[in-house]
N, C-alpha and C. Protein backbone atom coordinates (compact mmCIF):
# COMPACT_ATOMS: atom_id res chain seq x y z
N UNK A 1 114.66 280.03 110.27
CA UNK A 1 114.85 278.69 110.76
C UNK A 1 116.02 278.01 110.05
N UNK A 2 116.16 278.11 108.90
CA UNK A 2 116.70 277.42 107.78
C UNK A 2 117.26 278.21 106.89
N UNK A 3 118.54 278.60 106.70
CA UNK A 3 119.00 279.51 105.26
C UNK A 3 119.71 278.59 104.27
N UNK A 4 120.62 278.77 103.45
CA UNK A 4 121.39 278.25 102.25
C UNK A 4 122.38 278.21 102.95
N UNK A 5 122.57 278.28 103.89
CA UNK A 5 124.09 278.13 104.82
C UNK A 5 124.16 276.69 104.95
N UNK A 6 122.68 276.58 105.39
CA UNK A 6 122.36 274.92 106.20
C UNK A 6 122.15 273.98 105.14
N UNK A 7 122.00 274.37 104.17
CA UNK A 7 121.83 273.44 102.80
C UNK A 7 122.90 272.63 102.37
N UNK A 8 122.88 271.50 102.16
CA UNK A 8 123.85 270.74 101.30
C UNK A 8 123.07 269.19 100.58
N UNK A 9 123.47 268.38 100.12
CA UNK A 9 123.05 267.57 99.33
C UNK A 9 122.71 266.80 100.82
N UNK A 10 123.22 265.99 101.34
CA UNK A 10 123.22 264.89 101.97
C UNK A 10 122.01 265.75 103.51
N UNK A 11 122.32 267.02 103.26
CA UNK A 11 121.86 267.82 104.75
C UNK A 11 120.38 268.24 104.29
N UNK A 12 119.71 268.39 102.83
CA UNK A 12 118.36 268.57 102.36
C UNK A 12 117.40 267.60 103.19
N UNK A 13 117.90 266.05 103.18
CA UNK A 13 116.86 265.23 103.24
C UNK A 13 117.14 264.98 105.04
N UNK A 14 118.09 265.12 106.03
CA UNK A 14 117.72 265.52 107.19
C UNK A 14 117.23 266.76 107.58
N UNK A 15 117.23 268.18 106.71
CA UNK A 15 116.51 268.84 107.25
C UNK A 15 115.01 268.55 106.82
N UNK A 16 114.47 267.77 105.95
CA UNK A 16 113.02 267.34 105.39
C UNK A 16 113.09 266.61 106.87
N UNK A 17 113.52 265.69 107.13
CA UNK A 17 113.10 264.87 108.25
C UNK A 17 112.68 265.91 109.51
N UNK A 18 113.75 266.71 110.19
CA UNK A 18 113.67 267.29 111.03
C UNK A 18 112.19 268.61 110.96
N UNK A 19 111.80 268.79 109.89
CA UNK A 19 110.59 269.56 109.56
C UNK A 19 109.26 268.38 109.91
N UNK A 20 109.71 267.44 109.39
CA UNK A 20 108.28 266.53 109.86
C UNK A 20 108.39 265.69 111.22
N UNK A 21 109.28 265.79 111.84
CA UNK A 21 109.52 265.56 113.34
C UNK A 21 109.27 266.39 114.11
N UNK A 22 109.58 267.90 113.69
CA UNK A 22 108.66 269.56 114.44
C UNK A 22 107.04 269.37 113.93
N UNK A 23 106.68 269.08 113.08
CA UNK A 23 105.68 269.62 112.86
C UNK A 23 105.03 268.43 113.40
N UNK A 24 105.20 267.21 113.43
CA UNK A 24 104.83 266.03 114.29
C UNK A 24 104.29 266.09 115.74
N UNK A 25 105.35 266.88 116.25
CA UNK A 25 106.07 266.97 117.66
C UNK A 25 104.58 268.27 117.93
N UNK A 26 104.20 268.87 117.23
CA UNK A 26 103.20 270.01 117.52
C UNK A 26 102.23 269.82 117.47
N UNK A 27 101.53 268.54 116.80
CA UNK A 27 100.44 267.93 116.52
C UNK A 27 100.15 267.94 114.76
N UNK A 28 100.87 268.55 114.16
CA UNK A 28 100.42 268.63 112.41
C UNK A 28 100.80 267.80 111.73
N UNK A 29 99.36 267.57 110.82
CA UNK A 29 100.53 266.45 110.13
C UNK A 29 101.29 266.67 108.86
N UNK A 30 102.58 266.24 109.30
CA UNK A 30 103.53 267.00 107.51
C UNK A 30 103.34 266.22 106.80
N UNK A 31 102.75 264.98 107.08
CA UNK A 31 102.88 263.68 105.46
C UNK A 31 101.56 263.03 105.47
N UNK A 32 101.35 262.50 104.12
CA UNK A 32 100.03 262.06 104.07
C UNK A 32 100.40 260.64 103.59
N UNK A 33 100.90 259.49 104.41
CA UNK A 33 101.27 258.69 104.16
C UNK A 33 100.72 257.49 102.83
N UNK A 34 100.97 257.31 101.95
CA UNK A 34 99.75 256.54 100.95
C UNK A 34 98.26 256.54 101.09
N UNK A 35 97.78 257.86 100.94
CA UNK A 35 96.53 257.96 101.00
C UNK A 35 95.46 257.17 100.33
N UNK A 36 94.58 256.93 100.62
CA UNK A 36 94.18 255.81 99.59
C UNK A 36 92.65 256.44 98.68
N UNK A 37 92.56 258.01 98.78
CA UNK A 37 91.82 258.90 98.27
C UNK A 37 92.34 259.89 97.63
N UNK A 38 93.24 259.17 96.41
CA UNK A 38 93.77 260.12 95.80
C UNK A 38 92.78 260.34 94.48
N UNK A 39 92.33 259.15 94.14
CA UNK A 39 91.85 259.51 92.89
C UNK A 39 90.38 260.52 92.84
N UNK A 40 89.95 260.31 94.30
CA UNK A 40 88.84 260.96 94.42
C UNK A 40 88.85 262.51 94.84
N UNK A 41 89.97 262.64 95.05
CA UNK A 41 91.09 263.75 94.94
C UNK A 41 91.21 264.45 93.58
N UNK A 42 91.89 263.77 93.04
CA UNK A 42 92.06 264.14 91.79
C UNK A 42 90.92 264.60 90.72
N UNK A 43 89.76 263.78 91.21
CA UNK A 43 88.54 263.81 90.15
C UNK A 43 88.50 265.05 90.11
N UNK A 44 88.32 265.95 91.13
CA UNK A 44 87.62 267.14 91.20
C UNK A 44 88.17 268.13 89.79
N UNK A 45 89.68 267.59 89.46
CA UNK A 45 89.45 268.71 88.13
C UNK A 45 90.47 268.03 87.05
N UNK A 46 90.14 266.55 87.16
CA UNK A 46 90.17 265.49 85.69
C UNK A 46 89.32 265.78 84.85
N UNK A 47 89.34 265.22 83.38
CA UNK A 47 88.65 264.88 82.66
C UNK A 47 87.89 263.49 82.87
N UNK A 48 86.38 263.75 83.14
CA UNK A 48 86.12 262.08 82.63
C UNK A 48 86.05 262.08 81.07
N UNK A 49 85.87 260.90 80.95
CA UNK A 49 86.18 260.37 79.59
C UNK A 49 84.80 259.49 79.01
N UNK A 50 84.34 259.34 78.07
CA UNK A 50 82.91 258.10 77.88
C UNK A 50 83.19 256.98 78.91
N UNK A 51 84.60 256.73 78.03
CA UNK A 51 84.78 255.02 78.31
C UNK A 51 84.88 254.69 80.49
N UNK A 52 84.12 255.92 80.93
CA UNK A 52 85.02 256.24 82.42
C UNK A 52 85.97 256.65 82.91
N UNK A 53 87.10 256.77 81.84
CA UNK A 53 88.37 256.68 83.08
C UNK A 53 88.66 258.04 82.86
N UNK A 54 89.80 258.62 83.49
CA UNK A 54 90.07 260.24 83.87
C UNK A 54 91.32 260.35 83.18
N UNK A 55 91.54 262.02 82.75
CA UNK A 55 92.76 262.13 82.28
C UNK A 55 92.75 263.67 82.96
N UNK A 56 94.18 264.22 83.13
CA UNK A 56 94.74 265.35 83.28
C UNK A 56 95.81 266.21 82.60
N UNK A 57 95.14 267.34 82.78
CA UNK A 57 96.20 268.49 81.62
C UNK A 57 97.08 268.58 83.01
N UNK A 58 98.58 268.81 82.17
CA UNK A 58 99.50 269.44 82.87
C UNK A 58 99.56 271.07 82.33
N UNK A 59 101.02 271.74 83.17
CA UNK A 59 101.29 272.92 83.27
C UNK A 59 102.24 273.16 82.06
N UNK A 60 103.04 271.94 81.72
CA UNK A 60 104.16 271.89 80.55
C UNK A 60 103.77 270.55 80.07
N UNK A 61 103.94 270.47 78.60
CA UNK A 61 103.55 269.01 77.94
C UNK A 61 104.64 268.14 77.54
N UNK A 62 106.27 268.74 78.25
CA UNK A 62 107.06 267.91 78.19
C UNK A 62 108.11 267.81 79.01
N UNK A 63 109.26 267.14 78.61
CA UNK A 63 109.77 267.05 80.11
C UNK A 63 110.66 268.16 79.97
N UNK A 64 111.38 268.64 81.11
CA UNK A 64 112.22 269.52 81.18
C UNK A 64 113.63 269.16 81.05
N UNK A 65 114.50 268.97 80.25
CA UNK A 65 115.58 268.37 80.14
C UNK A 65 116.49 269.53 79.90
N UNK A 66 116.29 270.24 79.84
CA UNK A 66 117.04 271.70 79.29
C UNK A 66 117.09 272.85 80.83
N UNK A 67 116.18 272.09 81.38
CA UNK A 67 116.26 273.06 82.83
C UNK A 67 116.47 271.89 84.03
N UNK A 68 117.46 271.11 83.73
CA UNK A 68 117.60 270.07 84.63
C UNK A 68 119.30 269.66 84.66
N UNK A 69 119.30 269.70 86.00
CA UNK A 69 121.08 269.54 86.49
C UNK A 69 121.06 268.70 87.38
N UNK A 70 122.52 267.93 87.30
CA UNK A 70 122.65 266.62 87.86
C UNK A 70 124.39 266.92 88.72
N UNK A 71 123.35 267.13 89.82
CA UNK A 71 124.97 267.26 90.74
C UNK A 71 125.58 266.21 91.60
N UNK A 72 126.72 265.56 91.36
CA UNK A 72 126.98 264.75 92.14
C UNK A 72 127.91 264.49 93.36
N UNK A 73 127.84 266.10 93.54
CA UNK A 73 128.68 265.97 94.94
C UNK A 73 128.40 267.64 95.62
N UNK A 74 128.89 267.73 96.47
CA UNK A 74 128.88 269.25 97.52
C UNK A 74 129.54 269.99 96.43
N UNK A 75 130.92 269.85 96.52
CA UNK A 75 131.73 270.85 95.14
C UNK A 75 130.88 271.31 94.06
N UNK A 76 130.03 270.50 93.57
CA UNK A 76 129.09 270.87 92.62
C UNK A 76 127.91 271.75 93.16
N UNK A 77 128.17 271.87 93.97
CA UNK A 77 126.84 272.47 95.01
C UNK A 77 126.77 274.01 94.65
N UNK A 78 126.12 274.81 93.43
CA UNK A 78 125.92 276.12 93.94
C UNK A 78 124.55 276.94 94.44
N UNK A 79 124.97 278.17 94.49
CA UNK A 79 124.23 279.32 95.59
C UNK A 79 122.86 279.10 94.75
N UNK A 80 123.05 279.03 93.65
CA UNK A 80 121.33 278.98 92.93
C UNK A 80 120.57 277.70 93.01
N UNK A 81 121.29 276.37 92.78
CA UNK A 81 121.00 274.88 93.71
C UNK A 81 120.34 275.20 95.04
N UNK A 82 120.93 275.55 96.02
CA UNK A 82 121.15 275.96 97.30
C UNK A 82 119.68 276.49 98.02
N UNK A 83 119.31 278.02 96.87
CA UNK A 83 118.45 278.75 97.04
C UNK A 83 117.25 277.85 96.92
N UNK A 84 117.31 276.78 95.58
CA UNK A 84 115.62 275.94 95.25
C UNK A 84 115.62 275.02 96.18
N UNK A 85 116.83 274.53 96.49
CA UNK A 85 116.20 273.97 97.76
C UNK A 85 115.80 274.11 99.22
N UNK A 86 116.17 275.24 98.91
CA UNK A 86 115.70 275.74 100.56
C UNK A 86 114.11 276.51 100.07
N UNK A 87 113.85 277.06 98.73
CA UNK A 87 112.34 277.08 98.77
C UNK A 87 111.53 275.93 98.67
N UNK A 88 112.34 275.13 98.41
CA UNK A 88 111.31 273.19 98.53
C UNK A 88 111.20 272.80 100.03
N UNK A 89 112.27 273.27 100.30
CA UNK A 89 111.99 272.98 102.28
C UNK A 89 110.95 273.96 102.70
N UNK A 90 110.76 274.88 102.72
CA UNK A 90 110.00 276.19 103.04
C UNK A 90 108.57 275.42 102.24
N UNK A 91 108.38 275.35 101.39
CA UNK A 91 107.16 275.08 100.84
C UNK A 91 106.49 273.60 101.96
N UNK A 92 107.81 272.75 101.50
CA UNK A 92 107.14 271.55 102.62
C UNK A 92 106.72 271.88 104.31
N UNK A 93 107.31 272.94 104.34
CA UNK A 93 107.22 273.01 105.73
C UNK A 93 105.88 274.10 105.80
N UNK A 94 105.51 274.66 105.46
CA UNK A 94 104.05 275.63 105.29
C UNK A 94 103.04 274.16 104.63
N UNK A 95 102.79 273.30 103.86
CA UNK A 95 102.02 272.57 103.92
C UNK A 95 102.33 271.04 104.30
N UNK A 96 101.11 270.12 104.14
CA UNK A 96 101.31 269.31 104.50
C UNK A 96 101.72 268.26 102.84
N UNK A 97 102.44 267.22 102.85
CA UNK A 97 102.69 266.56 101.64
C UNK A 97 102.08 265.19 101.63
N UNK A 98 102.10 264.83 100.37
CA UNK A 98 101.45 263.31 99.90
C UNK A 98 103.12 262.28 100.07
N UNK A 99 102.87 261.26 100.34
CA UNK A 99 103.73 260.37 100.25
C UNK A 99 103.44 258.95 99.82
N UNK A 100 103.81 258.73 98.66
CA UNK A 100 103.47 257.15 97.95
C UNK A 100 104.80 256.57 97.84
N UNK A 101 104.46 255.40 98.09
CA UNK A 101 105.60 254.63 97.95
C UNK A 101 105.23 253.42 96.63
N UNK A 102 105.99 252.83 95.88
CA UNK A 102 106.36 251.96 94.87
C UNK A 102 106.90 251.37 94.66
N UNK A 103 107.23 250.20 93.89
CA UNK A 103 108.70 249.53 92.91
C UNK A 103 108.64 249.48 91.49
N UNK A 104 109.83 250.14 91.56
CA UNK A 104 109.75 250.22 89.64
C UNK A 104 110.28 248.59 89.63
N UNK A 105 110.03 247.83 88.77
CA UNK A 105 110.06 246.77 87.91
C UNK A 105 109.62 245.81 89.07
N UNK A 106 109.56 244.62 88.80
CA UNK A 106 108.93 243.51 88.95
C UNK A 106 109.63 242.87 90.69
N UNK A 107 108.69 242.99 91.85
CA UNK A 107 109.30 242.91 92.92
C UNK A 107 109.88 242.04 92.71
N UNK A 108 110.98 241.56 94.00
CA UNK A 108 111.58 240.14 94.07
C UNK A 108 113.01 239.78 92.88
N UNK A 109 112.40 240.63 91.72
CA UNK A 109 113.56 240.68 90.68
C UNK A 109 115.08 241.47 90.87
N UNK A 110 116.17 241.45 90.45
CA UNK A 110 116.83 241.96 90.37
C UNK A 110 116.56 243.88 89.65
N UNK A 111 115.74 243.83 89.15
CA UNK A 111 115.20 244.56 88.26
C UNK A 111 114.52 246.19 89.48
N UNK A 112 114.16 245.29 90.62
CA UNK A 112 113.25 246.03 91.62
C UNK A 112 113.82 247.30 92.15
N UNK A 113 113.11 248.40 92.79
CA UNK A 113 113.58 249.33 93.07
C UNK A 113 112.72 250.28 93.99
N UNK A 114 113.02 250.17 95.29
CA UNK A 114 111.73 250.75 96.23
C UNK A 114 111.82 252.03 96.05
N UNK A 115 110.68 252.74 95.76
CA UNK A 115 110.92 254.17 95.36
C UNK A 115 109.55 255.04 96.15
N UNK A 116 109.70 256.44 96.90
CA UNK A 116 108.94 256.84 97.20
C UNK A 116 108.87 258.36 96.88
N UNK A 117 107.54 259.20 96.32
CA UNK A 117 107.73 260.10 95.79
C UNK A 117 106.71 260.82 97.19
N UNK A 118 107.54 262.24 97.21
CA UNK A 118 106.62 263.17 98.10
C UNK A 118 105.90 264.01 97.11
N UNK A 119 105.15 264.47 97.06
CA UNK A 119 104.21 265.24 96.40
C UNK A 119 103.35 266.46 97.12
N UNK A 120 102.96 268.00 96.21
CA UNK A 120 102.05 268.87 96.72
C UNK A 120 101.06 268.03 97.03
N UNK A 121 100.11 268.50 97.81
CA UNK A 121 98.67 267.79 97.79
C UNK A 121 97.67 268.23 96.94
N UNK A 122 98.23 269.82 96.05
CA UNK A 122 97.48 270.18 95.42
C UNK A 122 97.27 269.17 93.83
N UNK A 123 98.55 268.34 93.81
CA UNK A 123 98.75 267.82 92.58
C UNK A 123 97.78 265.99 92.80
N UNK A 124 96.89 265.74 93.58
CA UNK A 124 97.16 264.21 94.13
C UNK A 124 96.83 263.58 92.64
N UNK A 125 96.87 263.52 91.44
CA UNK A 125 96.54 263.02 89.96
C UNK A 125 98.32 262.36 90.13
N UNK A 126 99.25 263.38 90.37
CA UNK A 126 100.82 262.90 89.96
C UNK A 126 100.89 261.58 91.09
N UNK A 127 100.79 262.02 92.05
CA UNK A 127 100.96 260.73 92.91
C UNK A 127 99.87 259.44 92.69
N UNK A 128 98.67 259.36 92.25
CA UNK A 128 97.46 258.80 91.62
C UNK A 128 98.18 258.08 90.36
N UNK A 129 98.72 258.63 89.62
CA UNK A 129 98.94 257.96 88.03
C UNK A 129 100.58 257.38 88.41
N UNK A 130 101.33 257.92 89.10
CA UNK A 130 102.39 257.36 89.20
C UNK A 130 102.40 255.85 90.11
N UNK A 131 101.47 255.93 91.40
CA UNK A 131 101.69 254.78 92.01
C UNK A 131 101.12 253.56 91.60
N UNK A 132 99.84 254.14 90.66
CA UNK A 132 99.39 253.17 89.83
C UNK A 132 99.91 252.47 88.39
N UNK A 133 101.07 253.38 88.30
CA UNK A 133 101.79 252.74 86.90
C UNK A 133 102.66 251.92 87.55
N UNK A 134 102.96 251.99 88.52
CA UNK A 134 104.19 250.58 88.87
C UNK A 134 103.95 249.78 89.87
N UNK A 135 104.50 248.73 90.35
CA UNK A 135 104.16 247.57 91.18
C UNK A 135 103.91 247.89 92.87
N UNK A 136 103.53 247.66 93.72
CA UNK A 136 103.37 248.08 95.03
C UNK A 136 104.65 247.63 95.92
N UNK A 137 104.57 249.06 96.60
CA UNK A 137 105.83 248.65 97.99
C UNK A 137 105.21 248.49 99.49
N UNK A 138 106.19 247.58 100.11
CA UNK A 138 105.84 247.81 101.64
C UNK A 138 106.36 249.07 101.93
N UNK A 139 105.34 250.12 102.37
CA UNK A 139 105.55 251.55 103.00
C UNK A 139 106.65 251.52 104.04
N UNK A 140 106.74 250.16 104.93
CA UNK A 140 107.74 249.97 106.42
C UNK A 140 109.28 250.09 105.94
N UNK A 141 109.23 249.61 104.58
CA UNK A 141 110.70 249.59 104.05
C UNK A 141 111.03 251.29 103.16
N UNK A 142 112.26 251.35 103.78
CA UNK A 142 112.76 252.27 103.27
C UNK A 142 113.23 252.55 101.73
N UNK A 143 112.84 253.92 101.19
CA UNK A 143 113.02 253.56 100.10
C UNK A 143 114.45 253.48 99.51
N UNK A 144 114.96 253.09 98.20
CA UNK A 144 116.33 253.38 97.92
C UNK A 144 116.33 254.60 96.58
N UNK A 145 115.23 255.03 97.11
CA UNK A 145 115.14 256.69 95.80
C UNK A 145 113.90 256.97 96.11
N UNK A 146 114.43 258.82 96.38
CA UNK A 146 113.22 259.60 96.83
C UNK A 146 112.63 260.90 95.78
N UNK A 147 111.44 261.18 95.35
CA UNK A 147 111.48 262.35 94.62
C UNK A 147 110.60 263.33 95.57
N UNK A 148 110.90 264.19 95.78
CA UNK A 148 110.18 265.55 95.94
C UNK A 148 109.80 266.67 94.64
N UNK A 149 108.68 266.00 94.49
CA UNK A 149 107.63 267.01 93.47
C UNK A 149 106.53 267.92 93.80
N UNK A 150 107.39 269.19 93.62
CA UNK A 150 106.85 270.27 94.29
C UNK A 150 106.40 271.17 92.50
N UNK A 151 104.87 270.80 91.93
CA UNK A 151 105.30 271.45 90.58
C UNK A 151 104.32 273.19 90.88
N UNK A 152 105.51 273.82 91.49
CA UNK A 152 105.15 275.30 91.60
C UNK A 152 106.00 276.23 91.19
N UNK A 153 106.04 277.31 90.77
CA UNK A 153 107.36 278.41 90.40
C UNK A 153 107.24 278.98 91.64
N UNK A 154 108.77 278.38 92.68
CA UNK A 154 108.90 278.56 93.45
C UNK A 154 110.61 279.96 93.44
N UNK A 155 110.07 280.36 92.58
CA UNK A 155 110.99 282.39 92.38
C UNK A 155 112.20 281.58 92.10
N UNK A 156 112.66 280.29 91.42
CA UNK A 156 113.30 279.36 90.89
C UNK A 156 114.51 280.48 90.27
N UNK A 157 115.56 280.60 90.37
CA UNK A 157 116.44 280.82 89.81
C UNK A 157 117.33 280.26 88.21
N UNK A 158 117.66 280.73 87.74
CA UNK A 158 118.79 280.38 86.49
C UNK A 158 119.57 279.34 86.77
N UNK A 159 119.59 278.15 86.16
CA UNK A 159 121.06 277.15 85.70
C UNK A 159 121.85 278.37 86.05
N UNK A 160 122.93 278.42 86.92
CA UNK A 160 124.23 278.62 87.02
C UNK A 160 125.12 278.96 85.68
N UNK A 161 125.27 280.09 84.94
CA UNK A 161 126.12 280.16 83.64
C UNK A 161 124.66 280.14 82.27
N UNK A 162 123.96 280.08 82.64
CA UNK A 162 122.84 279.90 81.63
C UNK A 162 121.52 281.26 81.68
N UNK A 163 120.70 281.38 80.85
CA UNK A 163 119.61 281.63 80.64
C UNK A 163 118.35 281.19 81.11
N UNK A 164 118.71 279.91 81.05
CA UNK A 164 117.47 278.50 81.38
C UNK A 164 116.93 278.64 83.05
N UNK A 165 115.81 278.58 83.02
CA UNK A 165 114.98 278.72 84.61
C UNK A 165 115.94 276.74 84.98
N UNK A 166 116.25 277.28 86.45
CA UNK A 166 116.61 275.79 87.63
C UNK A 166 114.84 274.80 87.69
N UNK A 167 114.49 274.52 87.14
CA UNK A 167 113.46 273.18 87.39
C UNK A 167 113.83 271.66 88.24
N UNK A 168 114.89 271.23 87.56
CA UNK A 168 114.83 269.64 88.00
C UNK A 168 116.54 270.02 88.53
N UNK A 169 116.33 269.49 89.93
CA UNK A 169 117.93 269.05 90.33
C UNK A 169 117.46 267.20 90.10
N UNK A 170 118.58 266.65 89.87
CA UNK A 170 118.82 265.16 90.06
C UNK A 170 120.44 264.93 91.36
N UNK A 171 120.40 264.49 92.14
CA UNK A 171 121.28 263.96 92.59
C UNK A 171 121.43 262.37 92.85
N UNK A 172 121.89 261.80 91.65
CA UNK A 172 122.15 260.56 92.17
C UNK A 172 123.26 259.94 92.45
N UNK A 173 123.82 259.97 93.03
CA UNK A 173 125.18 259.48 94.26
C UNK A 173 124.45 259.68 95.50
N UNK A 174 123.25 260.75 95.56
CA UNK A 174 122.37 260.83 97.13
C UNK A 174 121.30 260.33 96.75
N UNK A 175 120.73 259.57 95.98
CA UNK A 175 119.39 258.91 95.65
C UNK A 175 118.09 259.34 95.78
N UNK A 176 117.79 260.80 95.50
CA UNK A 176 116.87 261.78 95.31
C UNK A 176 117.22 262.66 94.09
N UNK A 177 116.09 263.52 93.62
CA UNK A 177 115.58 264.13 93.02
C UNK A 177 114.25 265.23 93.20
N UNK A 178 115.01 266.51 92.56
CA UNK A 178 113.80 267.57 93.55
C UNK A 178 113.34 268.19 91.89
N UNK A 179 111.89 267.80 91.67
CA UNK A 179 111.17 268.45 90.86
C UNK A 179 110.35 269.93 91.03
N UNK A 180 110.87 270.83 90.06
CA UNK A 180 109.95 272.43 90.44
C UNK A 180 109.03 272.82 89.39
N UNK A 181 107.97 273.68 89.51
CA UNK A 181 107.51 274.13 88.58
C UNK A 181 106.59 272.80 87.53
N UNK A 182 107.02 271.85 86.80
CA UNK A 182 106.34 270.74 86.44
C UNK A 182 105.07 269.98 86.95
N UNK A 183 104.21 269.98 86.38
CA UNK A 183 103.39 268.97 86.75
C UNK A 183 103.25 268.09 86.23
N UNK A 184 104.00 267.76 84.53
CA UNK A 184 104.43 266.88 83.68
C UNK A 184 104.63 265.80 84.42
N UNK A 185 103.53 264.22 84.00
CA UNK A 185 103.60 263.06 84.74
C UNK A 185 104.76 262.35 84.82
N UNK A 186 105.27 263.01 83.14
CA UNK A 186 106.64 262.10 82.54
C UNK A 186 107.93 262.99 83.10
N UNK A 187 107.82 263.91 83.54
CA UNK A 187 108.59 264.23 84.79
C UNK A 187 109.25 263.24 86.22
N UNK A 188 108.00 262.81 86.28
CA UNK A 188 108.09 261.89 87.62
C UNK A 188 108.64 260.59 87.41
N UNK A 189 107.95 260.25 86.24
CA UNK A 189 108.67 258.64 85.57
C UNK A 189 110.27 258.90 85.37
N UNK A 190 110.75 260.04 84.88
CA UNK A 190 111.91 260.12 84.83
C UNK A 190 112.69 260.02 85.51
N UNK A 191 112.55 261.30 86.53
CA UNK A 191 112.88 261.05 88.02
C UNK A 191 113.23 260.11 88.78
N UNK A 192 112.80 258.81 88.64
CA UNK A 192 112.99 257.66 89.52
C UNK A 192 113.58 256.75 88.51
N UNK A 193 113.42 256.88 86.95
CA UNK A 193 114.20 255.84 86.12
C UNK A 193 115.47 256.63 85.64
N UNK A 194 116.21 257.76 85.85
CA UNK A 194 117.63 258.34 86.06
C UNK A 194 118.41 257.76 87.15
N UNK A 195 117.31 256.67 88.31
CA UNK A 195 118.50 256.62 89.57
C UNK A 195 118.74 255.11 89.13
């Protein structure tokens, strides 16, 4: 359907669209628009705690900064970039995803920032702790920064010139960010406070 031919920065997030417009168009649903059963979601393999409230182990206990590249244009665009994102399309397109929307800092402020993260559904704790750490968005408005957090080893390739496994692309000049492999919460916080 889709190779690394068809890949480019600006061409990732219309082919995401065009995957949930097919899969729309067939009757499935590709997005789980702000579900409002995430946490009951999540319970199933939180910690409760005495005091009530829940906590979750991640896969890595920190952020990935050493397996994370920040490309800001096509020229910068290579074949190993190329490849993770066309297994983040492939993954989205075999399941269905979570979609929360947010504002980092204080609506109405200069400060504000509509932000919406797609998420596995296997993860709903990341989308759960993230939409609840920051202020609420109208879903109707578009966001101005998107993350796709997909935290699976998706046969992720090498940094380009390096040793280091490809985890985190950042592109901000295109106002997304594609998380791999991580389920690290402080992953996600990052993600949207880099744009």
């Amino acid at each position: 359907m889709f190779t690394t031919d068809d890949i480019g920065i600006s061409r990732f997030k219309e082919i995401f669209r065009e995957i949930v417009r097919m899969k729309e168009s067939c009757g499935i649903q590709a997005v789980q628009y702000n579900p409002d059963d995430l946490l009951e979601r999540a319970k199933t393999y939180g910690t409760r705690f005495k005091n009530g409230s829940y906590g979750w182990s991640s896969n890595i206990w920190h952020r990935s900064a050493q397996n994370t590249v920040v490309i800001e244009s096509e020229d910068e665009l290579r074949e190993e970039h190329k490849f993770l994102m066309l297994r983040v399309l492939e993954h989205i397109l075999a399941r269905p995803i979570i979609a929360v929307d947010a504002t980092l800092g204080p609506p109405g402020t200069v400060a504000a920032m509509r932000c919406r993260l797609y998420c596995d559904p296997q993860f709903p704790d990341i989308a759960y702790r993230w939409k609840n750490l920051n202020f609420p968005a109208d879903p109707s408005e578009e966001p101005e920064v998107e993350l796709f957090h997909i935290p699976h080893y998706l046969n992720n390739p090498n940094i380009p010139g390096t040793d280091r496994m490809l985890m985190v692309m950042r592109f901000p000049n295109h106002n997304y960010t594609i998380v791999t492999v991580s389920s690290y919460q402080g992953e996600t916080k990052k993600a949207f406070l880099s744009h």
